[in-house]
PDB file of N, CA and C in Angstrom:
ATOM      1  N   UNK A   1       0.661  49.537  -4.379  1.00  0.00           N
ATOM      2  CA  UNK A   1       1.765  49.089  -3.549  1.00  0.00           C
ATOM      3  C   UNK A   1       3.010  49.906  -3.840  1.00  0.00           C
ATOM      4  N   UNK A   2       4.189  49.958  -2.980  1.00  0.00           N
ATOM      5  CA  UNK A   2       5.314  50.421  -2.996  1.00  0.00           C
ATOM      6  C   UNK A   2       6.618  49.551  -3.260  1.00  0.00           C
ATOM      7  N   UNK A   3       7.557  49.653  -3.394  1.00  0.00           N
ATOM      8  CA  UNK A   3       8.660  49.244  -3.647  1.00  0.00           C
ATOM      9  C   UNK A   3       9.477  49.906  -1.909  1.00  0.00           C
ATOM     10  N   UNK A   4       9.606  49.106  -1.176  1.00  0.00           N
ATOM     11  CA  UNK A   4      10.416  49.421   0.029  1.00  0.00           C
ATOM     12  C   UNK A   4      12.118  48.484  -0.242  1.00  0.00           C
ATOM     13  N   UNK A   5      13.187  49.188   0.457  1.00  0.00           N
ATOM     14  CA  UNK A   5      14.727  48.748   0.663  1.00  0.00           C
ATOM     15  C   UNK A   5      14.815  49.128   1.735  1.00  0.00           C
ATOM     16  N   UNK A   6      14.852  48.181   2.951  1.00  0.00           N
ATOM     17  CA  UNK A   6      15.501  48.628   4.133  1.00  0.00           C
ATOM     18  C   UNK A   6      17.090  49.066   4.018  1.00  0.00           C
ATOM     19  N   UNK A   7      17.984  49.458   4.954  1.00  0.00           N
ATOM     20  CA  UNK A   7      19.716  49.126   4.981  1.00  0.00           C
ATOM     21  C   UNK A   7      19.583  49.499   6.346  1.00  0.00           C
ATOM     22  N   UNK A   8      20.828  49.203   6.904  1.00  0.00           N
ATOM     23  CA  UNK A   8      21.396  49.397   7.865  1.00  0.00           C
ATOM     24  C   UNK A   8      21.612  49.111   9.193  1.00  0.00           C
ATOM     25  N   UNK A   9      21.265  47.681   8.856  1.00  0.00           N
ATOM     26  CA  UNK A   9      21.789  46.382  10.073  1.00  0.00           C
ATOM     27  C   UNK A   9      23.234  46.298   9.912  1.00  0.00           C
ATOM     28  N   UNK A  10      23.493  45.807  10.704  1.00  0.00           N
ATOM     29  CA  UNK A  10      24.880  44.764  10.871  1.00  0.00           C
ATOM     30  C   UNK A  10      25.230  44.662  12.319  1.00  0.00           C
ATOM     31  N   UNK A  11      25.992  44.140  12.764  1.00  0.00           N
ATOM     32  CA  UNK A  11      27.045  43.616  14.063  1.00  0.00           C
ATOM     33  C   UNK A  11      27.026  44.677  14.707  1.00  0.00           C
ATOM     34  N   UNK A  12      26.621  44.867  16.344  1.00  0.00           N
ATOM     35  CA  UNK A  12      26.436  45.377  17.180  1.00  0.00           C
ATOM     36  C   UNK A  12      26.785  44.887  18.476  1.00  0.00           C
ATOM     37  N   UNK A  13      27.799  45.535  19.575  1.00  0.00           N
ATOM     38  CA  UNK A  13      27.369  44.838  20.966  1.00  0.00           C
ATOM     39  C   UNK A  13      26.250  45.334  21.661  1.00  0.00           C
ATOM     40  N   UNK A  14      26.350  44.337  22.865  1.00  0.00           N
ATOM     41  CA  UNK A  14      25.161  44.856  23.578  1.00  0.00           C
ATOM     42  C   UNK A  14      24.970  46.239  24.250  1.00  0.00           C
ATOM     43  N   UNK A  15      24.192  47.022  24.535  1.00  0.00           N
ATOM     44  CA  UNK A  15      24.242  48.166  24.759  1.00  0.00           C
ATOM     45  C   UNK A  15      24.549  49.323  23.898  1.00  0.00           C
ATOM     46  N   UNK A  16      24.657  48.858  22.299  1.00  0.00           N
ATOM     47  CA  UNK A  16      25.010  49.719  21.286  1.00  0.00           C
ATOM     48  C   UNK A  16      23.728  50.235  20.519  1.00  0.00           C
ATOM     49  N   UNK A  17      23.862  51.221  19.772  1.00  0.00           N
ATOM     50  CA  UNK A  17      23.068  51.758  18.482  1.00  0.00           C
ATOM     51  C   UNK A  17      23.100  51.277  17.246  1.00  0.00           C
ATOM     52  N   UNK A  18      21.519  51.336  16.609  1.00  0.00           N
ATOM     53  CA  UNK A  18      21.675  51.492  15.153  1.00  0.00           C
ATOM     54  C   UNK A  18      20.252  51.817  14.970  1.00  0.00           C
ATOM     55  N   UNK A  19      21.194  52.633  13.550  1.00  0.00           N
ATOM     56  CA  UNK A  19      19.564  53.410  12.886  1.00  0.00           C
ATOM     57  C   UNK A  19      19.534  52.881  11.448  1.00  0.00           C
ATOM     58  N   UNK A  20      18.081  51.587  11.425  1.00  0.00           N
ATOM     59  CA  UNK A  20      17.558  51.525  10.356  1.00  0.00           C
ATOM     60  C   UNK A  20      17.221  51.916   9.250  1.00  0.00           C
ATOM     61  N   UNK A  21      16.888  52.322   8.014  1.00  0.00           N
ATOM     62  CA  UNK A  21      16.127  52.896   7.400  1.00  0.00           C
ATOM     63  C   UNK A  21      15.329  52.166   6.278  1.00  0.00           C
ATOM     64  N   UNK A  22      14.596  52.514   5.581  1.00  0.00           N
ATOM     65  CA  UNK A  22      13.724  52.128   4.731  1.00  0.00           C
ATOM     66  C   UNK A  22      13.267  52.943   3.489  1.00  0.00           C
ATOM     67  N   UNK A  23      13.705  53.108   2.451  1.00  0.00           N
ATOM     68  CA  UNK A  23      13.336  53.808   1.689  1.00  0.00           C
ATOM     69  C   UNK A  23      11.937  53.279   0.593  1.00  0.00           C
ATOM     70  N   UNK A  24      11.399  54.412   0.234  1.00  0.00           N
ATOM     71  CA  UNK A  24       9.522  53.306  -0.321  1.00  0.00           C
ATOM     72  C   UNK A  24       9.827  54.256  -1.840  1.00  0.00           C
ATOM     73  N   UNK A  25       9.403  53.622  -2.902  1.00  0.00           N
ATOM     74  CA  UNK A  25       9.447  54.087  -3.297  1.00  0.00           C
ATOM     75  C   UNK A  25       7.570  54.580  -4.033  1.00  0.00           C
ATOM     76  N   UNK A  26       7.414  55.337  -5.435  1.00  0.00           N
ATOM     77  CA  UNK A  26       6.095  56.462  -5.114  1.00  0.00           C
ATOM     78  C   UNK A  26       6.248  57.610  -4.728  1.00  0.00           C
ATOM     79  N   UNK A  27       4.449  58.130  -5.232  1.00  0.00           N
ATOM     80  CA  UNK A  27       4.630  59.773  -4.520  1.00  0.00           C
ATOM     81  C   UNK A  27       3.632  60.163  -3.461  1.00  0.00           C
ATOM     82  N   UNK A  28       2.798  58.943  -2.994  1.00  0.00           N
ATOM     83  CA  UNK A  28       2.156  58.892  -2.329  1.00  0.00           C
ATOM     84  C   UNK A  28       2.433  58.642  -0.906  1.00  0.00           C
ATOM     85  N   UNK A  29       3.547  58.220  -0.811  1.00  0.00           N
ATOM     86  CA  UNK A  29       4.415  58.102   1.022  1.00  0.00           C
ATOM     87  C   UNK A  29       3.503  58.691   1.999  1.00  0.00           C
ATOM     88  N   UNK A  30       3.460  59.730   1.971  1.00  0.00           N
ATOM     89  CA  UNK A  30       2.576  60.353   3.064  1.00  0.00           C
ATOM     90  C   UNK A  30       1.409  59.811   3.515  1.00  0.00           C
ATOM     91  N   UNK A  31       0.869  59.155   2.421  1.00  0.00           N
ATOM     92  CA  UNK A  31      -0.659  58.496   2.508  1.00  0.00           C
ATOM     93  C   UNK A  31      -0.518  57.223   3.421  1.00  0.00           C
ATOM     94  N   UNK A  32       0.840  56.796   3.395  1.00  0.00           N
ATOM     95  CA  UNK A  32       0.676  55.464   3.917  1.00  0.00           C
ATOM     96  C   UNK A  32       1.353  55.473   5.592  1.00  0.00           C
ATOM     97  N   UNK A  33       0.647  54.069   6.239  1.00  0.00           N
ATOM     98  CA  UNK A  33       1.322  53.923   7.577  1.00  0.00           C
ATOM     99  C   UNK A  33       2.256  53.137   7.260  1.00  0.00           C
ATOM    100  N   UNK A  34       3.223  53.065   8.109  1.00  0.00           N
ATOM    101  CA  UNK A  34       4.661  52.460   8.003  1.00  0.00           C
ATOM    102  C   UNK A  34       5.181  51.817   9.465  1.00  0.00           C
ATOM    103  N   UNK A  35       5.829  50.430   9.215  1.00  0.00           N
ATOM    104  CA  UNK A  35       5.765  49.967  10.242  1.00  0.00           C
ATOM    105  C   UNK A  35       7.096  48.812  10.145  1.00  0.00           C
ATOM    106  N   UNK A  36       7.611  48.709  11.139  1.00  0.00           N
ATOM    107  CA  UNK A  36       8.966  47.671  11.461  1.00  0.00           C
ATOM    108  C   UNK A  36       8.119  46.383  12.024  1.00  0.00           C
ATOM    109  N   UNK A  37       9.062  45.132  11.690  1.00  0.00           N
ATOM    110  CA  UNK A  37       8.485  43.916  11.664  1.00  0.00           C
ATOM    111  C   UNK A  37      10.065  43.286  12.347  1.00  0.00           C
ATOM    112  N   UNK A  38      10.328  41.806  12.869  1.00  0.00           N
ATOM    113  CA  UNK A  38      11.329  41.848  13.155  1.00  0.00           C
ATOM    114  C   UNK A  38      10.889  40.093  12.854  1.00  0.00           C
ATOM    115  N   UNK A  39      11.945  39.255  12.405  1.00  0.00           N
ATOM    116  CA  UNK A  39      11.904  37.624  12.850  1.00  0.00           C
ATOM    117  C   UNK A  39      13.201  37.125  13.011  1.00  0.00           C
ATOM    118  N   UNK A  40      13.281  36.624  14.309  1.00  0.00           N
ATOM    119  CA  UNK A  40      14.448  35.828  14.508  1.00  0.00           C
ATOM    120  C   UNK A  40      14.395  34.528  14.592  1.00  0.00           C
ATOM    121  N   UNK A  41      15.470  33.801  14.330  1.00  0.00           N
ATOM    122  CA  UNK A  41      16.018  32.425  14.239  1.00  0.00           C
ATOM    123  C   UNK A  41      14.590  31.643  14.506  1.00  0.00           C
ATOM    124  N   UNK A  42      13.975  30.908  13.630  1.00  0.00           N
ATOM    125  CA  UNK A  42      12.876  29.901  14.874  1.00  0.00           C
ATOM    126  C   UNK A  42      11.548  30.799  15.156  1.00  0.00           C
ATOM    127  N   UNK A  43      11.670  31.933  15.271  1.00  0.00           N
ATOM    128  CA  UNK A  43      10.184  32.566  15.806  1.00  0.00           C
ATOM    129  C   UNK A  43       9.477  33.154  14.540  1.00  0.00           C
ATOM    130  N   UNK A  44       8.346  33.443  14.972  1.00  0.00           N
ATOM    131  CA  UNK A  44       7.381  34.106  14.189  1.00  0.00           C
ATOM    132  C   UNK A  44       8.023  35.575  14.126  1.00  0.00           C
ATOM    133  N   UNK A  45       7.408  36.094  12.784  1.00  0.00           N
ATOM    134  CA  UNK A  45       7.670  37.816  12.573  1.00  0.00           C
ATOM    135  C   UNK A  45       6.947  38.341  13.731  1.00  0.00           C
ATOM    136  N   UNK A  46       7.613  39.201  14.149  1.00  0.00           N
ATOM    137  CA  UNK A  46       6.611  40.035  15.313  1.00  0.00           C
ATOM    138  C   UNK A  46       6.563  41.570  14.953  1.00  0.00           C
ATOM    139  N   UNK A  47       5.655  42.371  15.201  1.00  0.00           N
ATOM    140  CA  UNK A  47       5.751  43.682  15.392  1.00  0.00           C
ATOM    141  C   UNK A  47       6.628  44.123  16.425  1.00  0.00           C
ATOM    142  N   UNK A  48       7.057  45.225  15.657  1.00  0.00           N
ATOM    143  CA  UNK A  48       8.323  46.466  16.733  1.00  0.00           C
ATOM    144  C   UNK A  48       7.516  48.156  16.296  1.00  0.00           C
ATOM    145  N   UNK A  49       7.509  48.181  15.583  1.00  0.00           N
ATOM    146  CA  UNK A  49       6.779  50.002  15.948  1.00  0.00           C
ATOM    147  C   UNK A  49       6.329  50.353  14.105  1.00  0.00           C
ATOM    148  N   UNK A  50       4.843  51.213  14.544  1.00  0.00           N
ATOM    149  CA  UNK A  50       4.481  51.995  13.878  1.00  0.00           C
ATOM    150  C   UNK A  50       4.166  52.909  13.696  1.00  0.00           C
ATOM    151  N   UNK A  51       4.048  53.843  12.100  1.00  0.00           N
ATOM    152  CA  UNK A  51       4.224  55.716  12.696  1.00  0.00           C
ATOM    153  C   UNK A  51       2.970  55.373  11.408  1.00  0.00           C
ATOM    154  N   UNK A  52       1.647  55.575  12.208  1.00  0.00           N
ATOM    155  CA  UNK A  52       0.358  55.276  11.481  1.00  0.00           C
ATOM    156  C   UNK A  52      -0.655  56.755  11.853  1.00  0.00           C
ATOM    157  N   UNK A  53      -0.272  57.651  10.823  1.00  0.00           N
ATOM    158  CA  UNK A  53      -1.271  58.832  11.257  1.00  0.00           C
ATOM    159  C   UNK A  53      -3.181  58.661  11.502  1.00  0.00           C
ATOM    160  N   UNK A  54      -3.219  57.680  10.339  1.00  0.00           N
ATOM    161  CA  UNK A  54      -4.838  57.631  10.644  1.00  0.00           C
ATOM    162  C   UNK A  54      -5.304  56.198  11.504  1.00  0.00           C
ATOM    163  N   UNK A  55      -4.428  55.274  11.710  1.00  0.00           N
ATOM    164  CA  UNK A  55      -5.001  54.022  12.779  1.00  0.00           C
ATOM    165  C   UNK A  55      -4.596  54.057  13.747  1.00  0.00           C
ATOM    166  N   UNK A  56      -4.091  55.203  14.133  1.00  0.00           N
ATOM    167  CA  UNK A  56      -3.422  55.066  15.730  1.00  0.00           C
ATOM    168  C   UNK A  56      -2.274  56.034  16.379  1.00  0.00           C
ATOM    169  N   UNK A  57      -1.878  56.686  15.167  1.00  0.00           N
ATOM    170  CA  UNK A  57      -0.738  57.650  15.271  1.00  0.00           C
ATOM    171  C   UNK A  57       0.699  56.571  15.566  1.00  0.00           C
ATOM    172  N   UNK A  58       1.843  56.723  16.484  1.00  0.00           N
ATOM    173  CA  UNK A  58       3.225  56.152  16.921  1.00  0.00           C
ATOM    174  C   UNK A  58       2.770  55.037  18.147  1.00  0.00           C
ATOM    175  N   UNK A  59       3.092  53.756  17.548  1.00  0.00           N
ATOM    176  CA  UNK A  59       2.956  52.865  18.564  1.00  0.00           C
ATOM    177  C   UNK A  59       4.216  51.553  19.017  1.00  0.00           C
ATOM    178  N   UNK A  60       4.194  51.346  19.612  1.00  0.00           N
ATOM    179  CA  UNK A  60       5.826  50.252  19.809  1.00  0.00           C
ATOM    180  C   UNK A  60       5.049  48.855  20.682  1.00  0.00           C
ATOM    181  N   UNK A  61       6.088  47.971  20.441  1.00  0.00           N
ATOM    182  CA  UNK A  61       6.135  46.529  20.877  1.00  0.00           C
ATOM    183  C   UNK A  61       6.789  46.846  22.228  1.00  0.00           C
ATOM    184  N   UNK A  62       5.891  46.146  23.427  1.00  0.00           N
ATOM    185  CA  UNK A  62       6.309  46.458  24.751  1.00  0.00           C
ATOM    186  C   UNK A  62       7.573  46.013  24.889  1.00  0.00           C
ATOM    187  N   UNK A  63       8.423  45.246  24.530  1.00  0.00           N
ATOM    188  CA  UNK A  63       9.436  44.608  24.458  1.00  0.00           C
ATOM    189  C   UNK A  63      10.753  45.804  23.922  1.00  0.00           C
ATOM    190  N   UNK A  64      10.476  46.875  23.324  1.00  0.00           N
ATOM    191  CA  UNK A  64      11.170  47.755  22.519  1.00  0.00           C
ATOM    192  C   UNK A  64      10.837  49.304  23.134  1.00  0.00           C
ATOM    193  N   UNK A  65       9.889  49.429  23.984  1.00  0.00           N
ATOM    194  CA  UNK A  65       9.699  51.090  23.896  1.00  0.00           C
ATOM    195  C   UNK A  65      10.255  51.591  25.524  1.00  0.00           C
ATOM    196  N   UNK A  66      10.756  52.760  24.788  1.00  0.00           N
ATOM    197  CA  UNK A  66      11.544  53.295  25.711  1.00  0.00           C
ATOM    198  C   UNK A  66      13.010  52.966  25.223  1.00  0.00           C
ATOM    199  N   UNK A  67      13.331  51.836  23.976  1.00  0.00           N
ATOM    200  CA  UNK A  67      14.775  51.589  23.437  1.00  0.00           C
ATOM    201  C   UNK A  67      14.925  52.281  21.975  1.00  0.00           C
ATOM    202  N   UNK A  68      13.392  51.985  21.651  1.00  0.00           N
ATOM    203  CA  UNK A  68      13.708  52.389  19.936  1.00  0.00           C
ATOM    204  C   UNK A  68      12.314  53.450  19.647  1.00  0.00           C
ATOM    205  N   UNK A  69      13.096  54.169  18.325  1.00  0.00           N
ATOM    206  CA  UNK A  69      12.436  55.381  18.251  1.00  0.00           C
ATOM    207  C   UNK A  69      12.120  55.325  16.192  1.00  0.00           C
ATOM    208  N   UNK A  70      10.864  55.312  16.326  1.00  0.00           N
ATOM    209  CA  UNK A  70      10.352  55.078  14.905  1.00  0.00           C
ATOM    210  C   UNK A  70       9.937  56.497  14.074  1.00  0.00           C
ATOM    211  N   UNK A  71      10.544  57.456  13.216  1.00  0.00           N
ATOM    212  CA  UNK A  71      10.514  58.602  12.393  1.00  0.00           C
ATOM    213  C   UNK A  71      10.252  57.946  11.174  1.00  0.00           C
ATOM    214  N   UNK A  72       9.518  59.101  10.571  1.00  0.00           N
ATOM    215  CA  UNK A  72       9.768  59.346   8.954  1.00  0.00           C
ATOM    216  C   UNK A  72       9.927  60.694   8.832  1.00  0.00           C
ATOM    217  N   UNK A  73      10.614  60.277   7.220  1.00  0.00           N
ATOM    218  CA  UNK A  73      10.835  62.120   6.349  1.00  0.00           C
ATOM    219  C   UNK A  73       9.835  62.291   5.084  1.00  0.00           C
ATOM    220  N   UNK A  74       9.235  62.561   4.839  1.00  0.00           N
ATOM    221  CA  UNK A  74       7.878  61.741   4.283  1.00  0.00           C
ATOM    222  C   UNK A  74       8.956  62.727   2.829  1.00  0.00           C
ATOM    223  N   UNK A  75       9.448  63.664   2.856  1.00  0.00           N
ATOM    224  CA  UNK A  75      10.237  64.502   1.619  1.00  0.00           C
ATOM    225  C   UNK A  75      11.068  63.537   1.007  1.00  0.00           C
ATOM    226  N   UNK A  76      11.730  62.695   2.265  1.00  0.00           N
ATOM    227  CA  UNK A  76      12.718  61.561   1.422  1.00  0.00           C
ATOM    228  C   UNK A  76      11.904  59.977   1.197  1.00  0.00           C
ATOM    229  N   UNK A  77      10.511  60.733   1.289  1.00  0.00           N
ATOM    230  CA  UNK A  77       9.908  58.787   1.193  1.00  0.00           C
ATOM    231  C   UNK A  77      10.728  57.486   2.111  1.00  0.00           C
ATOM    232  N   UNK A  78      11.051  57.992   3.298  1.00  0.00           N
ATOM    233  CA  UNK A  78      11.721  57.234   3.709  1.00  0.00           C
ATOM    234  C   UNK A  78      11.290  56.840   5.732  1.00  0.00           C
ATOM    235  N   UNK A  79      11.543  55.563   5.963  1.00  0.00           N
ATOM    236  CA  UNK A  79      10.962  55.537   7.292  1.00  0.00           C
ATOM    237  C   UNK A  79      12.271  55.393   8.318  1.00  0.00           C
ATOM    238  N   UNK A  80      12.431  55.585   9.656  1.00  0.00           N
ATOM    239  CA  UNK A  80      13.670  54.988  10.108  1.00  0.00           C
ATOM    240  C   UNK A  80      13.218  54.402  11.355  1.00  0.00           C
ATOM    241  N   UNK A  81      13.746  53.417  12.339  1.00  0.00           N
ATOM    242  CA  UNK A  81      13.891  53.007  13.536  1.00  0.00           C
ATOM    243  C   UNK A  81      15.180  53.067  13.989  1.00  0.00           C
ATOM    244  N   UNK A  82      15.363  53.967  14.758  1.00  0.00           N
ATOM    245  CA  UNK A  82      16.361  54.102  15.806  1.00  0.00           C
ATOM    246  C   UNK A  82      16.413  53.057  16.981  1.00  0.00           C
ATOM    247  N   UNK A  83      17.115  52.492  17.050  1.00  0.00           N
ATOM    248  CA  UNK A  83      17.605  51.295  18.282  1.00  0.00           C
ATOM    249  C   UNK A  83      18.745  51.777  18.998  1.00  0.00           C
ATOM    250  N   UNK A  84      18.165  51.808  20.393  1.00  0.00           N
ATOM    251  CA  UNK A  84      19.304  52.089  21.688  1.00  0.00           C
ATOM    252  C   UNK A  84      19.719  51.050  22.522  1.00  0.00           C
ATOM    253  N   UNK A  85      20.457  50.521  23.140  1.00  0.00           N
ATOM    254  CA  UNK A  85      20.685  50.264  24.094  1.00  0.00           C
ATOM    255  C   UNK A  85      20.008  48.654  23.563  1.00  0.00           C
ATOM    256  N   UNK A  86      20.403  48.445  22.528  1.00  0.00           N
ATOM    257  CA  UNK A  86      20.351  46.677  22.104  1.00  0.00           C
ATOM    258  C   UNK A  86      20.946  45.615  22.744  1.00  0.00           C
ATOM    259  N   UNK A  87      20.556  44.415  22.686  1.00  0.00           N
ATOM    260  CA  UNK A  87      19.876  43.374  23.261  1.00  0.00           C
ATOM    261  C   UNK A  87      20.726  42.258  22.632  1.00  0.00           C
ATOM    262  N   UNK A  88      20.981  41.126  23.145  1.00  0.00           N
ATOM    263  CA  UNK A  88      21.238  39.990  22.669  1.00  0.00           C
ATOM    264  C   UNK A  88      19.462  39.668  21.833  1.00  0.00           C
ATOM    265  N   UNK A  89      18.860  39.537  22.518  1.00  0.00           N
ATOM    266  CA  UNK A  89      17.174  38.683  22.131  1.00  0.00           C
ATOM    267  C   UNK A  89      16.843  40.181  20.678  1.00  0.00           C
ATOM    268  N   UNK A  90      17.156  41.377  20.586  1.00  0.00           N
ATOM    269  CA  UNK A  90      16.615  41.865  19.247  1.00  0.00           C
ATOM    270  C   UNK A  90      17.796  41.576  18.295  1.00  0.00           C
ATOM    271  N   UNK A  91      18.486  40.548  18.179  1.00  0.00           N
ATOM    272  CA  UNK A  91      18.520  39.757  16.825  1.00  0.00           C
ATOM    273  C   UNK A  91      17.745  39.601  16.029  1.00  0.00           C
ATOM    274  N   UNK A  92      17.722  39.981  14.556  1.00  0.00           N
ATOM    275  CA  UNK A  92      16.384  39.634  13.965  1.00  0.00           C
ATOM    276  C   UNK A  92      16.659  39.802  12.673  1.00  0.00           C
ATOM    277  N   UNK A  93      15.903  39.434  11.871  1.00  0.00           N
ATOM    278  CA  UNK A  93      15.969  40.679  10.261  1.00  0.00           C
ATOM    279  C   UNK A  93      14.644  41.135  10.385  1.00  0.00           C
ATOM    280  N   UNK A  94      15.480  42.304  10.196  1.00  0.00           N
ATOM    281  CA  UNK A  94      13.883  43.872  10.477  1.00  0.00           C
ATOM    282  C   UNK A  94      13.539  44.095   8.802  1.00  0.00           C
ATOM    283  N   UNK A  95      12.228  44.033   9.227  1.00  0.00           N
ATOM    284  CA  UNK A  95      11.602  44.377   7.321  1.00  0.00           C
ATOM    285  C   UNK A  95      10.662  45.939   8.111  1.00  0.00           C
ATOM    286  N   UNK A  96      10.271  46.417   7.005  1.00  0.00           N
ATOM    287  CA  UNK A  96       9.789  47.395   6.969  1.00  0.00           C
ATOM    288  C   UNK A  96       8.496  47.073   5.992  1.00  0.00           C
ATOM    289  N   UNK A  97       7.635  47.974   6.650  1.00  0.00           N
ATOM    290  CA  UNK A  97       5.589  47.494   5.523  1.00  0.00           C
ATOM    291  C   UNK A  97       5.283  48.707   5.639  1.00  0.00           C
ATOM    292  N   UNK A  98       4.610  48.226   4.660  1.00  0.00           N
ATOM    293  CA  UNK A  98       3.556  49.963   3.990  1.00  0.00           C
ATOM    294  C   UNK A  98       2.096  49.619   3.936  1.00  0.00           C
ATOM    295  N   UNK A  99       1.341  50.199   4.464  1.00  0.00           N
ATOM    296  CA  UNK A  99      -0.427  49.908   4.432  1.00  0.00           C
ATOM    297  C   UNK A  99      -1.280  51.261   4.133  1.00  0.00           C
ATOM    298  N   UNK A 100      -1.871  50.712   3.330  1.00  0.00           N
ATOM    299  CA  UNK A 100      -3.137  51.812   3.556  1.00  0.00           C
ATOM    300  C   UNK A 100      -4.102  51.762   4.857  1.00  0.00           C
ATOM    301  N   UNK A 101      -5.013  52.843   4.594  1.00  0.00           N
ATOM    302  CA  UNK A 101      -6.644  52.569   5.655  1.00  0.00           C
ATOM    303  C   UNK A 101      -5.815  52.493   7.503  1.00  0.00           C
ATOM    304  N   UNK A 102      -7.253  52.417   8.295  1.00  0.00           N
ATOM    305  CA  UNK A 102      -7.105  52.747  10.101  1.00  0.00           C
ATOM    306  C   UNK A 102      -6.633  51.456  10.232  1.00  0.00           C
ATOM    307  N   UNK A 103      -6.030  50.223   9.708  1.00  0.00           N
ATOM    308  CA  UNK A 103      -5.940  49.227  10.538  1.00  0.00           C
ATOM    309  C   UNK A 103      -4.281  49.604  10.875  1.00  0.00           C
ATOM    310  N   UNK A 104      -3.865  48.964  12.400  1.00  0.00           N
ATOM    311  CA  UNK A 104      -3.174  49.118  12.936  1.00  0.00           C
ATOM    312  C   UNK A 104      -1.969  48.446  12.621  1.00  0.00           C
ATOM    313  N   UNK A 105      -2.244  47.238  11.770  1.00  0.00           N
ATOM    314  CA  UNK A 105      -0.917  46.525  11.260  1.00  0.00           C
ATOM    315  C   UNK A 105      -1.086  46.242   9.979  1.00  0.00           C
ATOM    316  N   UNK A 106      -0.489  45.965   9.069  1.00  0.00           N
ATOM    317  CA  UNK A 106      -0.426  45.451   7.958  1.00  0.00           C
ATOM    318  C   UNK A 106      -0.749  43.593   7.617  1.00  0.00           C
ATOM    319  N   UNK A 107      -1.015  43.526   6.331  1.00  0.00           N
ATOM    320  CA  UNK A 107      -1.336  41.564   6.459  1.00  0.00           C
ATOM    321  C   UNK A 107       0.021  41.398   5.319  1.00  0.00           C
ATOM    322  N   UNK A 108      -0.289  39.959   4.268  1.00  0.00           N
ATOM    323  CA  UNK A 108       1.099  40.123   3.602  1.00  0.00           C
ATOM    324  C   UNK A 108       0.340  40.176   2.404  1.00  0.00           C
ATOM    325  N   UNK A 109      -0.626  41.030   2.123  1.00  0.00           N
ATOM    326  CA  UNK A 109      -1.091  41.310   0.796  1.00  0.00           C
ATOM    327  C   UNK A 109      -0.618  42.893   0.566  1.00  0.00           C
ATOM    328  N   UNK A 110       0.353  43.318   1.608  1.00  0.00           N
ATOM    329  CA  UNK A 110       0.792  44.652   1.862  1.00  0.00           C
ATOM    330  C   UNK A 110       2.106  44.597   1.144  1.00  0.00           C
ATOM    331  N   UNK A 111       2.621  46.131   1.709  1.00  0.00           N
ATOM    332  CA  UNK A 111       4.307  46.130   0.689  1.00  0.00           C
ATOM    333  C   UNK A 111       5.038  45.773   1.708  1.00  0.00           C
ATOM    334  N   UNK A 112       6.109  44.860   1.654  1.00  0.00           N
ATOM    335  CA  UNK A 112       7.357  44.294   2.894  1.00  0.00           C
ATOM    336  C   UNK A 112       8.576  44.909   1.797  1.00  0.00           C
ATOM    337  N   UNK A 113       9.591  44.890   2.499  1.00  0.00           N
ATOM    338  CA  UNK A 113      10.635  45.151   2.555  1.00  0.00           C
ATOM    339  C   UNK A 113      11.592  43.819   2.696  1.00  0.00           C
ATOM    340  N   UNK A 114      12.433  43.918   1.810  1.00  0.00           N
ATOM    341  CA  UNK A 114      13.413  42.262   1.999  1.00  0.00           C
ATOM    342  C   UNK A 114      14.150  41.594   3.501  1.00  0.00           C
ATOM    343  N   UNK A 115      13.968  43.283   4.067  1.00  0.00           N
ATOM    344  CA  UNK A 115      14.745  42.863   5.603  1.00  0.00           C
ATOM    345  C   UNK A 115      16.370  43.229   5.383  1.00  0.00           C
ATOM    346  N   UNK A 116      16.898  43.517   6.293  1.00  0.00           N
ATOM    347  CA  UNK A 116      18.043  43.892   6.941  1.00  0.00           C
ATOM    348  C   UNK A 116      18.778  42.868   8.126  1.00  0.00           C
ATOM    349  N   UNK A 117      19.659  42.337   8.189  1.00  0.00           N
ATOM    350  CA  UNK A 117      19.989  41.366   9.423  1.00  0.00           C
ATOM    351  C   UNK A 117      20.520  42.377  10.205  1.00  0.00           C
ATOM    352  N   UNK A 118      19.828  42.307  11.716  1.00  0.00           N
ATOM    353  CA  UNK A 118      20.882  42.945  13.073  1.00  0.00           C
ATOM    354  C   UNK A 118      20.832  41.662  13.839  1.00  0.00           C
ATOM    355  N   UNK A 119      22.572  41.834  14.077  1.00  0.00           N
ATOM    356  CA  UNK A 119      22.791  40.649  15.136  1.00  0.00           C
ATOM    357  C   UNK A 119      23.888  41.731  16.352  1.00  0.00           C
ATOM    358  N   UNK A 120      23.055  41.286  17.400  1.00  0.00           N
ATOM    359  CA  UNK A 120      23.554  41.787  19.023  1.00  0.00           C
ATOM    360  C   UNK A 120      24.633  41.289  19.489  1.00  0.00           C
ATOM    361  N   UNK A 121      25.887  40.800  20.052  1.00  0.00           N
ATOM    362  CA  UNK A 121      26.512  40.195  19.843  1.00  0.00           C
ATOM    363  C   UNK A 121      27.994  40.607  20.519  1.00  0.00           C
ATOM    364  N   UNK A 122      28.165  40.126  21.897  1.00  0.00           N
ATOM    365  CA  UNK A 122      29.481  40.909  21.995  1.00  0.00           C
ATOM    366  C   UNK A 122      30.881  39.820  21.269  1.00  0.00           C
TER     367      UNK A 122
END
């Protein structure tokens, strides 16, 4: 397992930017898929995007694509999600996971991240 720190939520209006990040720590980064998670107020965690070279390659939550853009720097062990053009409803705290192997999402025997709060918000 890894040691992940998201940063870089906070207060946003609608129609604004922000770029996530996630730093993992290890020297194995490369090996792993990496993936954004999101739960707001009341709902279940849901998937928002993953950059999974061997289960699928770059994939997004229909709800998010075409807004947000999921990179890594595999040199800085680090993952990011770019968010455009935000939303009242992507309120959330975004965690970040690390998995081995082709499966497409992670379970919670995986590495999470403590989460970051973004609130939308004019």
């Amino acid at each position: 397992q890894v040691r992940l720190v998201e940063s870089g939520g906070g207060l946003v209006q609608p129609g604004g930017s922000l770029r996530l990040s996630c730093a993992a720590s290890g020297r194995t980064f490369s090996m792993y898929a990496m993936g954004w998670f999101r739960q707001a107020p009341g709902k279940e965690r849901e998937f928002v995007a993953a950059n999974n070279r061997i289960g699928g390659g770059i994939y997004y939550a229909d709800s998010v694509k075409g807004r947000f853009t999921i990179s890594r720097d595999n040199a800085k062990s680090t993952v990011y999600l770019q968010m455009n053009s935000l939303k009242p409803e992507d309120t959330a705290v975004y965690y970040c996971a690390a998995w081995y192997g082709t499966r497409r999402y992670p379970n919670s025997n995986d590495s999470w991240g403590q989460g970051t709060q973004v609130t939308v918000s004019s």
